[in-house]
Protein backbone atom coordinates (compact mmCIF):
# COMPACT_ATOMS: atom_id res chain seq x y z
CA UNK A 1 152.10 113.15 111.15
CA UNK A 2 148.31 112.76 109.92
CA UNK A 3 146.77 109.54 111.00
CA UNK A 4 144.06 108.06 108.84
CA UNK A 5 141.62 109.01 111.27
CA UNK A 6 143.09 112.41 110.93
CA UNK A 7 142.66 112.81 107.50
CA UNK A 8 139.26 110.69 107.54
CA UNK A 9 138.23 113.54 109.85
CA UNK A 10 139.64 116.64 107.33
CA UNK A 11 137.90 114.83 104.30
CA UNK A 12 134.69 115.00 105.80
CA UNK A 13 134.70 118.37 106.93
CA UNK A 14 135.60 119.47 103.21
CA UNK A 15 132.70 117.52 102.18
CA UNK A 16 130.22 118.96 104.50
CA UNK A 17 131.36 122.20 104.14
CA UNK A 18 130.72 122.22 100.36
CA UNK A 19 127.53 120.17 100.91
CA UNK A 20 126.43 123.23 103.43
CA UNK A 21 127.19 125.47 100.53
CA UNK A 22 124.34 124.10 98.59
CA UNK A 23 122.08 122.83 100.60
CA UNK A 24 122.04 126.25 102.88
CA UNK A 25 120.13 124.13 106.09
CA UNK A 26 119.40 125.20 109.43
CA UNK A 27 121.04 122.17 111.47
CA UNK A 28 123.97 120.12 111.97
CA UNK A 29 126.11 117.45 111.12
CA UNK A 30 127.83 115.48 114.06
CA UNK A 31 130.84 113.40 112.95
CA UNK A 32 131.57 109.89 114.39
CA UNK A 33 134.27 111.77 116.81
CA UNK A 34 131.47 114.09 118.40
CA UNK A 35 132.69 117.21 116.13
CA UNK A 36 129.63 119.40 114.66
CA UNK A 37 129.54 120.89 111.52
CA UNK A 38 126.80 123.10 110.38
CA UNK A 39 124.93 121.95 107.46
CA UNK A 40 124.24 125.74 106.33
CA UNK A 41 124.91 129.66 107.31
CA UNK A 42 124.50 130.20 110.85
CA UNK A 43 122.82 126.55 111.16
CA UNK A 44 121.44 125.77 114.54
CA UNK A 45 122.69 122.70 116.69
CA UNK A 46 119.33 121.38 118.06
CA UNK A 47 118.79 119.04 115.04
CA UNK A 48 121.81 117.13 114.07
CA UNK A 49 122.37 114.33 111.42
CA UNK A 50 124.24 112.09 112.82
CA UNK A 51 127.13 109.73 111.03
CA UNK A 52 128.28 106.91 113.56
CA UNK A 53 131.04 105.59 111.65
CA UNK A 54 133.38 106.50 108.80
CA UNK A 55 132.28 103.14 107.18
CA UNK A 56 128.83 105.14 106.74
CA UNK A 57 130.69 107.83 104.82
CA UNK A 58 131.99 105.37 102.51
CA UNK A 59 128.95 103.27 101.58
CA UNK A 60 127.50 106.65 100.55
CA UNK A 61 130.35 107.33 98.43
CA UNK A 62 130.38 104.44 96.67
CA UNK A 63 127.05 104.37 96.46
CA UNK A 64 124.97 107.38 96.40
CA UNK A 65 121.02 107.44 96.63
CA UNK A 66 118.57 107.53 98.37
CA UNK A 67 118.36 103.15 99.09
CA UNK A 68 121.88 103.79 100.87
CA UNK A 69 120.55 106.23 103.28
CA UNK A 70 117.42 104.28 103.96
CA UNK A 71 120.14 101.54 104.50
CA UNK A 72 121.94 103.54 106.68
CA UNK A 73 118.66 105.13 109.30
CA UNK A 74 117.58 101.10 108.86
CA UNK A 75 120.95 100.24 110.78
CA UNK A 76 121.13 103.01 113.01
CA UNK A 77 124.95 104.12 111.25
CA UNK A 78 122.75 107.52 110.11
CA UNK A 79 120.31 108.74 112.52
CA UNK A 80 118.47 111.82 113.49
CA UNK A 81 118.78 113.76 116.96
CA UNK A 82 116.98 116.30 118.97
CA UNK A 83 113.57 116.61 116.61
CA UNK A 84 111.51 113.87 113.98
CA UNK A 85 112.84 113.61 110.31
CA UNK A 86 109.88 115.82 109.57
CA UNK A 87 111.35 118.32 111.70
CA UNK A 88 114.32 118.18 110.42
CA UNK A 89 113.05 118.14 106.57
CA UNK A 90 111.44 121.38 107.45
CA UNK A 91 114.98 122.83 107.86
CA UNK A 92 115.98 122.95 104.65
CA UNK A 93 114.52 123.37 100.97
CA UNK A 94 113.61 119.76 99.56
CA UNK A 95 113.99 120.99 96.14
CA UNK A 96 117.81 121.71 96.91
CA UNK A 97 117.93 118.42 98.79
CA UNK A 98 116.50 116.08 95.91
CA UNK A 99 119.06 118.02 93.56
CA UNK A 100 121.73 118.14 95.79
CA UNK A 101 123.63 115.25 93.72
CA UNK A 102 123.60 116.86 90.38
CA UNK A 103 125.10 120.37 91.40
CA UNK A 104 128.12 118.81 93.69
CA UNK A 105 131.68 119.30 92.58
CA UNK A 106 132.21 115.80 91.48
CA UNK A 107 136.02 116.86 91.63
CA UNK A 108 135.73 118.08 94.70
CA UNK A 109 134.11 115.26 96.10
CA UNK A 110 136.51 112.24 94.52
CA UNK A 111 139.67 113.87 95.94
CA UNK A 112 137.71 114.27 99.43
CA UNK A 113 136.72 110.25 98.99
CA UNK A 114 140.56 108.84 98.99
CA UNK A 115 141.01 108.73 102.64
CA UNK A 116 137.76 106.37 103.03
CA UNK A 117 138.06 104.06 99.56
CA UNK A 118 141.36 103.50 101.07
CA UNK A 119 140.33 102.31 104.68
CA UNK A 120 139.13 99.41 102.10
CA UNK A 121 136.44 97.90 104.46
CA UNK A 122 133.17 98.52 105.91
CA UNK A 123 134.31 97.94 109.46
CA UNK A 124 131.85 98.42 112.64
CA UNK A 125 128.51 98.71 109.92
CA UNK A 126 125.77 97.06 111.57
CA UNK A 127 123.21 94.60 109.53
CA UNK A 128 120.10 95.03 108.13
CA UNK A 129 117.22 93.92 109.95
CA UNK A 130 115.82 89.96 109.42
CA UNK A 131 112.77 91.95 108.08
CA UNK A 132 114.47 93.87 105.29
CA UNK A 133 112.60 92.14 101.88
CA UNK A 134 115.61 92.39 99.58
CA UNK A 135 113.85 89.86 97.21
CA UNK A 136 110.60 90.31 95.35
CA UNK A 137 109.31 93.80 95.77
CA UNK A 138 106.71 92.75 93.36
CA UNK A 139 107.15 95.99 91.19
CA UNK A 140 106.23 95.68 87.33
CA UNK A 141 104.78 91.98 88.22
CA UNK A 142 101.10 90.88 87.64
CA UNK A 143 99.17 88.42 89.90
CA UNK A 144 101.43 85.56 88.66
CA UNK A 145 104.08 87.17 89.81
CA UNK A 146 103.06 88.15 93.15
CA UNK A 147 102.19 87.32 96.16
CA UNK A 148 99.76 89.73 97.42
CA UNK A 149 99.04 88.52 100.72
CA UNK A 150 102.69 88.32 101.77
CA UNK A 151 102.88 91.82 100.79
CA UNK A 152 99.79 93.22 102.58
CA UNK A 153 100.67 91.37 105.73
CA UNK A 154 104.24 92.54 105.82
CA UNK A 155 102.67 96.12 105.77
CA UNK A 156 99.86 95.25 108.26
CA UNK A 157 100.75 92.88 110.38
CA UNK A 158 103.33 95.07 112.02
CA UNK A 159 101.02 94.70 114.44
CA UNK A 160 97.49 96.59 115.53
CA UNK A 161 98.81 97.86 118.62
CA UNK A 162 101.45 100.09 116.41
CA UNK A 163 99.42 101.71 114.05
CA UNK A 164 97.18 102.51 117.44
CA UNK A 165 100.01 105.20 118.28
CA UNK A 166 99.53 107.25 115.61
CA UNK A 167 96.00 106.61 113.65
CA UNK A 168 92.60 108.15 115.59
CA UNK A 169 90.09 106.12 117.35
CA UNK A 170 88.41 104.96 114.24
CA UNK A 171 91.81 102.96 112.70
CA UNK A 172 91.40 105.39 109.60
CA UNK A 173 94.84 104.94 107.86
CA UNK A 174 94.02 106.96 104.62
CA UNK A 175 94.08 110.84 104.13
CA UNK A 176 91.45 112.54 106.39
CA UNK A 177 89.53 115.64 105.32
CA UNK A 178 90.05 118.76 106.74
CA UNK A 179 87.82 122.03 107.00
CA UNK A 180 90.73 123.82 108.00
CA UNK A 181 94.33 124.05 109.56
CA UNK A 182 92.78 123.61 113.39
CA UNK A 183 90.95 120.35 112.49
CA UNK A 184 92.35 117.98 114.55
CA UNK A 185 92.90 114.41 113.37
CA UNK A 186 89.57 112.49 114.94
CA UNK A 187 87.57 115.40 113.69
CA UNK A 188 89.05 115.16 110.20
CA UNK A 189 88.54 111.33 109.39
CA UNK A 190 85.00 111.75 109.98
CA UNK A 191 85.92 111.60 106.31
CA UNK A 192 84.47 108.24 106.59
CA UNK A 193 80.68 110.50 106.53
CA UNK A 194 81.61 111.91 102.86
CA UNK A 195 82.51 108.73 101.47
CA UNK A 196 79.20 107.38 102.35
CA UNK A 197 77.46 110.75 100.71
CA UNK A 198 79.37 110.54 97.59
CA UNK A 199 78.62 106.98 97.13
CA UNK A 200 74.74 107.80 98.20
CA UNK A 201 74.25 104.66 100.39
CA UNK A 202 70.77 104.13 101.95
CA UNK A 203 69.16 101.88 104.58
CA UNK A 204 68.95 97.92 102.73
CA UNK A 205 71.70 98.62 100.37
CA UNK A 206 74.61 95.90 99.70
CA UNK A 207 78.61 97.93 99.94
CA UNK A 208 81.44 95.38 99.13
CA UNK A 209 84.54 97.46 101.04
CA UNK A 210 87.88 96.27 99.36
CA UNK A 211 90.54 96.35 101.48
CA UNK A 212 88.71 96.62 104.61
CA UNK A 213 91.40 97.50 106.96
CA UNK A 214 90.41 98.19 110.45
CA UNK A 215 86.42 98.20 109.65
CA UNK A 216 86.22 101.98 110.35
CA UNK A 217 84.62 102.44 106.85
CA UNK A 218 82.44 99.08 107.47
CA UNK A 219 81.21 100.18 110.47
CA UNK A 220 80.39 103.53 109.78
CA UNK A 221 78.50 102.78 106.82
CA UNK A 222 76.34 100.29 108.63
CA UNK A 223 75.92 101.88 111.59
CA UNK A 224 74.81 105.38 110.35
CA UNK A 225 73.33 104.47 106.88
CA UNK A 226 71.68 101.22 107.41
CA UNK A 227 73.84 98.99 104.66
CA UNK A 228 74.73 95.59 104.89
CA UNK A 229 78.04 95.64 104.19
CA UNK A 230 81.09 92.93 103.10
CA UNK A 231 84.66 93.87 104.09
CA UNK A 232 87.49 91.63 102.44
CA UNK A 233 91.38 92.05 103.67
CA UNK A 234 94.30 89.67 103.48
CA UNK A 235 95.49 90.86 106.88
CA UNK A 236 95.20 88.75 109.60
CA UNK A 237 95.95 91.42 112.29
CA UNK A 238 92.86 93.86 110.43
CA UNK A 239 90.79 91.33 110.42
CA UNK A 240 91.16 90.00 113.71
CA UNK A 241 90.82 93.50 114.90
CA UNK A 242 88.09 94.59 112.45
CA UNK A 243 85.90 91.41 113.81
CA UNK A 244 86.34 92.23 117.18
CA UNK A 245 85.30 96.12 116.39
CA UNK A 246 82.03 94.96 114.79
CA UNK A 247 81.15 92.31 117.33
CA UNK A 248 81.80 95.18 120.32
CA UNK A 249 79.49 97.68 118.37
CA UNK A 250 76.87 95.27 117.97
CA UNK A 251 77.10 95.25 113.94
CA UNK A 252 77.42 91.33 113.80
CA UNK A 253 73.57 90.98 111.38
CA UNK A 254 74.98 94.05 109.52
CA UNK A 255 79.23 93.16 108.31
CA UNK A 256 80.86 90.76 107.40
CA UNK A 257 84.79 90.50 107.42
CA UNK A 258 86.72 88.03 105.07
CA UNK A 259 90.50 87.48 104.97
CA UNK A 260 89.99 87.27 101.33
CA UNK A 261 91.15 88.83 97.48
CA UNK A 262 88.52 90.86 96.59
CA UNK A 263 88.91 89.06 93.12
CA UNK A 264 87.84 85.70 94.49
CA UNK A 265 84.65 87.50 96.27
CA UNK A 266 80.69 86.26 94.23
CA UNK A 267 78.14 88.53 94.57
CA UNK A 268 76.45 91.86 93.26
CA UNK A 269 76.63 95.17 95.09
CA UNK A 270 75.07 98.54 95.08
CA UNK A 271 77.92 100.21 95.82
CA UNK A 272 81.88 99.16 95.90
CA UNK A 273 84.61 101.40 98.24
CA UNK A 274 88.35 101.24 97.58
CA UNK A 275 90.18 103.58 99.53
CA UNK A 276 93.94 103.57 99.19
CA UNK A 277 94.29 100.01 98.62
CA UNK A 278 94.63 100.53 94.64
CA UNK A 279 98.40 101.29 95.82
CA UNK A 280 99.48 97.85 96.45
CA UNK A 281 97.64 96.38 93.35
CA UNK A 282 100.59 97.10 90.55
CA UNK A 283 100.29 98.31 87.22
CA UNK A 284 99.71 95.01 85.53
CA UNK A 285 96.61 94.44 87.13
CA UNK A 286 95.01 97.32 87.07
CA UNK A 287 92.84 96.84 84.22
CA UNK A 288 91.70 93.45 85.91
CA UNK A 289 90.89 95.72 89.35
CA UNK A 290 88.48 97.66 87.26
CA UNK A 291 86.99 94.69 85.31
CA UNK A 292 86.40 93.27 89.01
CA UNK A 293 84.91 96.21 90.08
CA UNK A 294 82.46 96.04 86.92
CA UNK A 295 81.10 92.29 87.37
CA UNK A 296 80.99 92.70 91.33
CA UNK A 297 78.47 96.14 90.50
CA UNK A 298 74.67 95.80 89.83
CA UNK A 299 73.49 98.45 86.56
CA UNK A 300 74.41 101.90 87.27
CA UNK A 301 76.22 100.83 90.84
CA UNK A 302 78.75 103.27 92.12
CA UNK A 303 82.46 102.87 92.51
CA UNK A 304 84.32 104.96 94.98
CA UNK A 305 88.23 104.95 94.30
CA UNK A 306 90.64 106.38 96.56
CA UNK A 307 94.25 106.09 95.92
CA UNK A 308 97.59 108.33 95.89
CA UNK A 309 99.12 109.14 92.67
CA UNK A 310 102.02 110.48 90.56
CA UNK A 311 101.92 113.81 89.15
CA UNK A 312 102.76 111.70 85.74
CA UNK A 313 105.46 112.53 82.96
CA UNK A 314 106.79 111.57 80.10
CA UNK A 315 107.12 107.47 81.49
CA UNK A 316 104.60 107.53 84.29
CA UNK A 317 104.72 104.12 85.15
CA UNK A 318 108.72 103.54 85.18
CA UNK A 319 110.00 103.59 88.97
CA UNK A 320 111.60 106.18 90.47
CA UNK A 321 114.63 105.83 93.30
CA UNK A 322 111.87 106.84 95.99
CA UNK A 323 109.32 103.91 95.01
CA UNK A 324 112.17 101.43 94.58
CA UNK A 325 113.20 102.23 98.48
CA UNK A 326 109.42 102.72 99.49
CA UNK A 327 108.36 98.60 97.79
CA UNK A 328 111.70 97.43 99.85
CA UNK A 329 111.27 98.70 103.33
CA UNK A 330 107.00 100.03 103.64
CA UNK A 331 105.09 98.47 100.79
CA UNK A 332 106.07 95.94 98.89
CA UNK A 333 104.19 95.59 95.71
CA UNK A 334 103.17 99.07 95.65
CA UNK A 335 102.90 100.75 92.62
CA UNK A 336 101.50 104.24 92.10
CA UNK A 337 98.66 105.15 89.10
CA UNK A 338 98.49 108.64 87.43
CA UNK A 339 94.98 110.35 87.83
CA UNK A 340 95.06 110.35 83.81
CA UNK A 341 95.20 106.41 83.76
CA UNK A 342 93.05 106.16 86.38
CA UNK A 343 89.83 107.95 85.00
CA UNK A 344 91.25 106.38 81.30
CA UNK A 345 90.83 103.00 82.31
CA UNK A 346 87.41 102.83 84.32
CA UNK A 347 86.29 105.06 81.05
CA UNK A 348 87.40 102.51 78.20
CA UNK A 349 86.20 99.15 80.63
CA UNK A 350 82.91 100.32 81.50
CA UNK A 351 82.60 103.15 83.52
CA UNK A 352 81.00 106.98 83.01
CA UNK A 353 83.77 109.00 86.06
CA UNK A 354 81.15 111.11 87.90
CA UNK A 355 83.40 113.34 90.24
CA UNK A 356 87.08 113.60 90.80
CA UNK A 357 88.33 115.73 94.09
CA UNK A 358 92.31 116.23 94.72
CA UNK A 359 92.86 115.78 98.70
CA UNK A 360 96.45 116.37 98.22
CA UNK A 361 97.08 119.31 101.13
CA UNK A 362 94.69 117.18 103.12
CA UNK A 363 97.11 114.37 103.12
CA UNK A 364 99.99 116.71 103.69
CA UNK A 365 97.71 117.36 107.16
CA UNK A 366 97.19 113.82 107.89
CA UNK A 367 100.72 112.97 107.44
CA UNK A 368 101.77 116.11 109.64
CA UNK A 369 99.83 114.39 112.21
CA UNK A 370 101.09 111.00 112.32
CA UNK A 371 104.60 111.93 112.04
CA UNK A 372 104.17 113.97 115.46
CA UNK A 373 102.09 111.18 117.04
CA UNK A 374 104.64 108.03 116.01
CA UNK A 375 107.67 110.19 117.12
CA UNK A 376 106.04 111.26 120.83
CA UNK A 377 105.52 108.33 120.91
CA UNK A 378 108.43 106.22 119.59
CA UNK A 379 109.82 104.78 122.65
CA UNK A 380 106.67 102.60 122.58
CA UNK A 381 107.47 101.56 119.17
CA UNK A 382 110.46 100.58 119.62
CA UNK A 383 109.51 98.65 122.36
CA UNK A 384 107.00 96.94 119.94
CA UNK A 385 108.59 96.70 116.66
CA UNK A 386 112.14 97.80 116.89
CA UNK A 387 113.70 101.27 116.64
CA UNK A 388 115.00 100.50 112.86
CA UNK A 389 111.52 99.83 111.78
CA UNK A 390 110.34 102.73 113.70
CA UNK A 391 112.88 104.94 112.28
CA UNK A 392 111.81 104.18 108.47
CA UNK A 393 108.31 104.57 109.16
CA UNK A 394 109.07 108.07 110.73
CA UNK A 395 111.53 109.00 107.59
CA UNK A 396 108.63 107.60 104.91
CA UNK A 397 106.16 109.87 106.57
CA UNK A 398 108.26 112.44 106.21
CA UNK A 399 109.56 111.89 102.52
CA UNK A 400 105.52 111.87 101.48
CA UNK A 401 104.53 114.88 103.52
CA UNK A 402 107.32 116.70 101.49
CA UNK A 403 105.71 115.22 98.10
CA UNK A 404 102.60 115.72 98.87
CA UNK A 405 103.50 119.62 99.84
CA UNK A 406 105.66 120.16 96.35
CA UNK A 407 102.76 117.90 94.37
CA UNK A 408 105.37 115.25 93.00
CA UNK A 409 102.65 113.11 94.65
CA UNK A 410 98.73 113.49 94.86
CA UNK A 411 95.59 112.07 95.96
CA UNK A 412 92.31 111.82 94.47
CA UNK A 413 88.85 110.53 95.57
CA UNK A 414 87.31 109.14 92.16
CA UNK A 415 83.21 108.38 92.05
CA UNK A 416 82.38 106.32 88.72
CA UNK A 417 78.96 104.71 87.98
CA UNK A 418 78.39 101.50 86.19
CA UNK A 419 77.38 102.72 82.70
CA UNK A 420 74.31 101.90 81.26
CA UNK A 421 72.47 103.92 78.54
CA UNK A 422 70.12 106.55 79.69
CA UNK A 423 70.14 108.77 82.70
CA UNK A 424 71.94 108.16 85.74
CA UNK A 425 69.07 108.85 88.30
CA UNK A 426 71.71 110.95 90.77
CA UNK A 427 71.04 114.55 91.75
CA UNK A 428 72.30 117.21 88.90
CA UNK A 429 74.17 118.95 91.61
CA UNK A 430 76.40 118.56 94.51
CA UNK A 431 74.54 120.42 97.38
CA UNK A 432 73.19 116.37 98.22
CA UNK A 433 76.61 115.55 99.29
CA UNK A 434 76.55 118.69 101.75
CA UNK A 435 73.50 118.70 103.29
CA UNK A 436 73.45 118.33 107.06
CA UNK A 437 71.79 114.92 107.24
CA UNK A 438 72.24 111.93 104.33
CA UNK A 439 69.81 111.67 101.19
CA UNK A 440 68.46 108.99 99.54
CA UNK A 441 71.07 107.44 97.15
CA UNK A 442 69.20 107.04 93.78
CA UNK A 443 66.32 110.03 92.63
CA UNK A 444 63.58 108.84 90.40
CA UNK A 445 64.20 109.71 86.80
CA UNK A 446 61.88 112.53 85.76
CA UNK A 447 59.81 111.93 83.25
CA UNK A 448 59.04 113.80 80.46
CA UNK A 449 56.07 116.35 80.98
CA UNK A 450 52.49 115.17 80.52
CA UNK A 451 51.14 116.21 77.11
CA UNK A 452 48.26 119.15 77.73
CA UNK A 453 44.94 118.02 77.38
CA UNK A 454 43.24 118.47 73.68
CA UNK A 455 40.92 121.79 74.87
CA UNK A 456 43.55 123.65 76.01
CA UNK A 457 46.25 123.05 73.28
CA UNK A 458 43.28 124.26 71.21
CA UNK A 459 42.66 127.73 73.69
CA UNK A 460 46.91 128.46 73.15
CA UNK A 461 46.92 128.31 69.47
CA UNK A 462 43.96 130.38 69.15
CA UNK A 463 45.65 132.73 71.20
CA UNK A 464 49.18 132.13 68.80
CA UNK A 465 47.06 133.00 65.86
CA UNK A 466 45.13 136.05 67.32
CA UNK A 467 48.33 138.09 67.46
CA UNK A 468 50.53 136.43 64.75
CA UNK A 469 47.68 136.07 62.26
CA UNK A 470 47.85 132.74 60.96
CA UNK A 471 45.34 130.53 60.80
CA UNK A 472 44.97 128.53 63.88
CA UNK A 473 45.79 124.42 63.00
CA UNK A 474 44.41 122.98 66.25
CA UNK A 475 41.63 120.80 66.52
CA UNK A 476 38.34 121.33 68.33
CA UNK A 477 37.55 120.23 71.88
């Protein structure tokens, strides 16, 4: 006679066998009862998905999508074994994966379901962590509507000593630059050194550096280019960190650090960073971001905007199921622009868009690299934050390496200039941002050349009309 669990057990194999039909992986699937099932022809067992409970096989059913399985790694009832999520991405084609629901055998699959929509409960599931925002995720809201600082510090205030495990010396938590494949990480966020080119900084200048972070930009900039600069952040753990960074380097006359909205900061500015903050400011404020940007800039400042974006599409601002789970469990309140909209807007609010550079395979690399660190080192993360919250932050670096490789998602460094009529006193070409030690920010705009004196405009059109003939118009010495 076939038990329930017996026929629990037969459902799910018929599932994962036609699931292994499509997907064609190289790992495994280990059932609640130990059995393994490969995921794909001659799949290897050293990577295994594992389901913990039958329970977990019915939430999915029910409910499909990617939120349920960020559920389900949240409360351990889906979890990976013997390599990282990245690792185990690699295994199979992520444009079969992302698809996977559309080309199923919906027959197939609601005959397979009976024997767990019958067991009628969700028995044994564990719950959500306390820290799970189900509530505002601040998408589609504008500063009204949202509360910014909650958001940031939720991100951030994870704690300093976590992001520590996986970021380089320098606390550089945006896409690094690298020359080529071998670069390692500290190498590669010496990135920090072309921001300051592109944005030509030079000794005496005032930078305003929204969204601070750790003060690796901050301090850079001041140490190695002589600018007096004013970092703003509504993190609490960055900004106790950052001050303690500038005080230990001595940079105390040169930054300032403000757990502050850059929107509330007075002043004027030579020169205004943003990198990879414009990601938690939502797309009903982004035309105020850029009208900020344009009072805090003197005439002809320059704006350097960093931020990940969407390839775009037919609606590019409508969420999709991967930015509805990412503003729930990483970033609440983030939003992502389109490069389009981005060089649109600072265009029609008062801005002439000097440069744009995609860094998207250089943010594939960087999130290569702190995949491998976080998950060599995730017993100390666990330790410090929990091993859901590790978990999700291993499975989001992994789900944005994989966009950033197919290009669903892309990120660009932006340089725009306050626009004022006339020139715009910056080289004509970009071998300034190259050279081997910085150059002065502005150039002096050339003037037109000097007239030539009266006796020798007279000498040249004698000369015209000698072999053209004419009579010569000039006047005498």
């Amino acid at each position: 006679m076939t038990t329930d669990a017996d026929s629990r057990i037969i459902a799910a194999r018929r599932i994962t066998a036609h699931v292994a039909e499509l997907l064609q992986a190289d790992l495994s699937l280990r059932l609640w009862n130990g059995e393994v099932l490969p995921l794909g022809p001659n799949a290897r067992d050293d990577i295994q998905i594992v389901i913990a409970r039958p329970s977990a096989v019915r939430r999915l059913l029910l409910k499909p999508g990617l939120m349920t399985l960020f559920e389900m790694f949240a409360t351990g009832d889906m979890r990976i074994e013997g390599g990282s999520p990245l690792e185990a991405a690699d295994r199979w084609d992520h444009g079969r994966a992302i698809h996977l629901a559309k080309r199923a055998d919906k027959m197939l699959i609601a005959k397979a379901a009976i024997p767990f929509l019958l067991s009628g409960s969700d028995a044994g599931a564990t719950q959500l962590p306390e820290w799970d925002k189900t509530g505002n995720d601040g998408i589609g809201a504008d500063k009204a509507g949202r509360s910014d600082k909650d958001f940031i510090q939720f991100h951030y205030d994870v704690g300093n000593d976590f992001y520590r495990l996986f970021l380089d010396p320098e606390m550089v938590y945006s896409s690094a630059y690298f020359t080529d494949h071998n670069t390692t990480l500290e190498a590669a966020q010496e990135e920090l050194d072309r921001i300051c080119r592109k944005l030509r900084l030079q000794p005496g200048q005032k930078l305003l550096d929204v969204g601070c972070g750790w003060a690796g930009l901050s301090c850079w900039a001041a140490k190695h280019y002589g600018v007096t600069v004013h970092g703003v952040t509504l993190s609490q753990a960055q900004l106790d960190y950052g001050r303690a960074k500038v005080e230990r380097e001595g940079l105390s006359d040169k930054i300032t650090l403000e757990l502050k909205d850059y929107r509330d900061v007075v002043g004027e500015y030579d020169a205004i960073s943003q990198v990879e903050m414009f990601e938690h400011v939502g797309f009903a404020n982004h035309e105020r971001h850029f009208l900020e940007m344009k009072r805090l800039l003197k005439p002809r400042g320059l704006y350097f905007h960093q931020a990940s974006v969407r390839r775009g599409g037919l609606d590019p601002i409508k969420a999709t199921n991967t930015t509805k789970v990412i503003t729930r469990f990483i970033f609440p309140g983030g939003e992502l622009d389109t490069i389009g909209m981005t060089v649109t807007n600072l265009g029609r609010l008062g801005f002439e868009t000097l440069d744009v550079e995609d860094m998207r395979e250089h943010f594939e690399l960087t999130l290569q690299h702190w995949e491998d660190r976080l998950y060599a080192k995730r017993e100390e993360a666990y330790a410090m934050v929990g091993e859901a919250r590790t978990r999700l932050w291993l499975i989001y670096f992994a789900l944005f390496k994989k966009s950033f490789e197919r290009g669903s998602v892309l990120v660009y460094q932006t340089v725009a200039q306050k626009r004022r009529p006339g020139p715009s006193g910056l080289p004509l070409d970009r071998k300034s941002l190259y050279a081997d030690r910085p150059v002065p920010a502005m150039t002096k705009v050339a003037k037109a050349p000097a007239k030539p004196a009266r006796g020798v405009r007279a000498a040249v059109s004698k000369a015209i009309a000698k072999v053209t003939g004419k009579k010569s118009r000039a006047k005498p010495a």
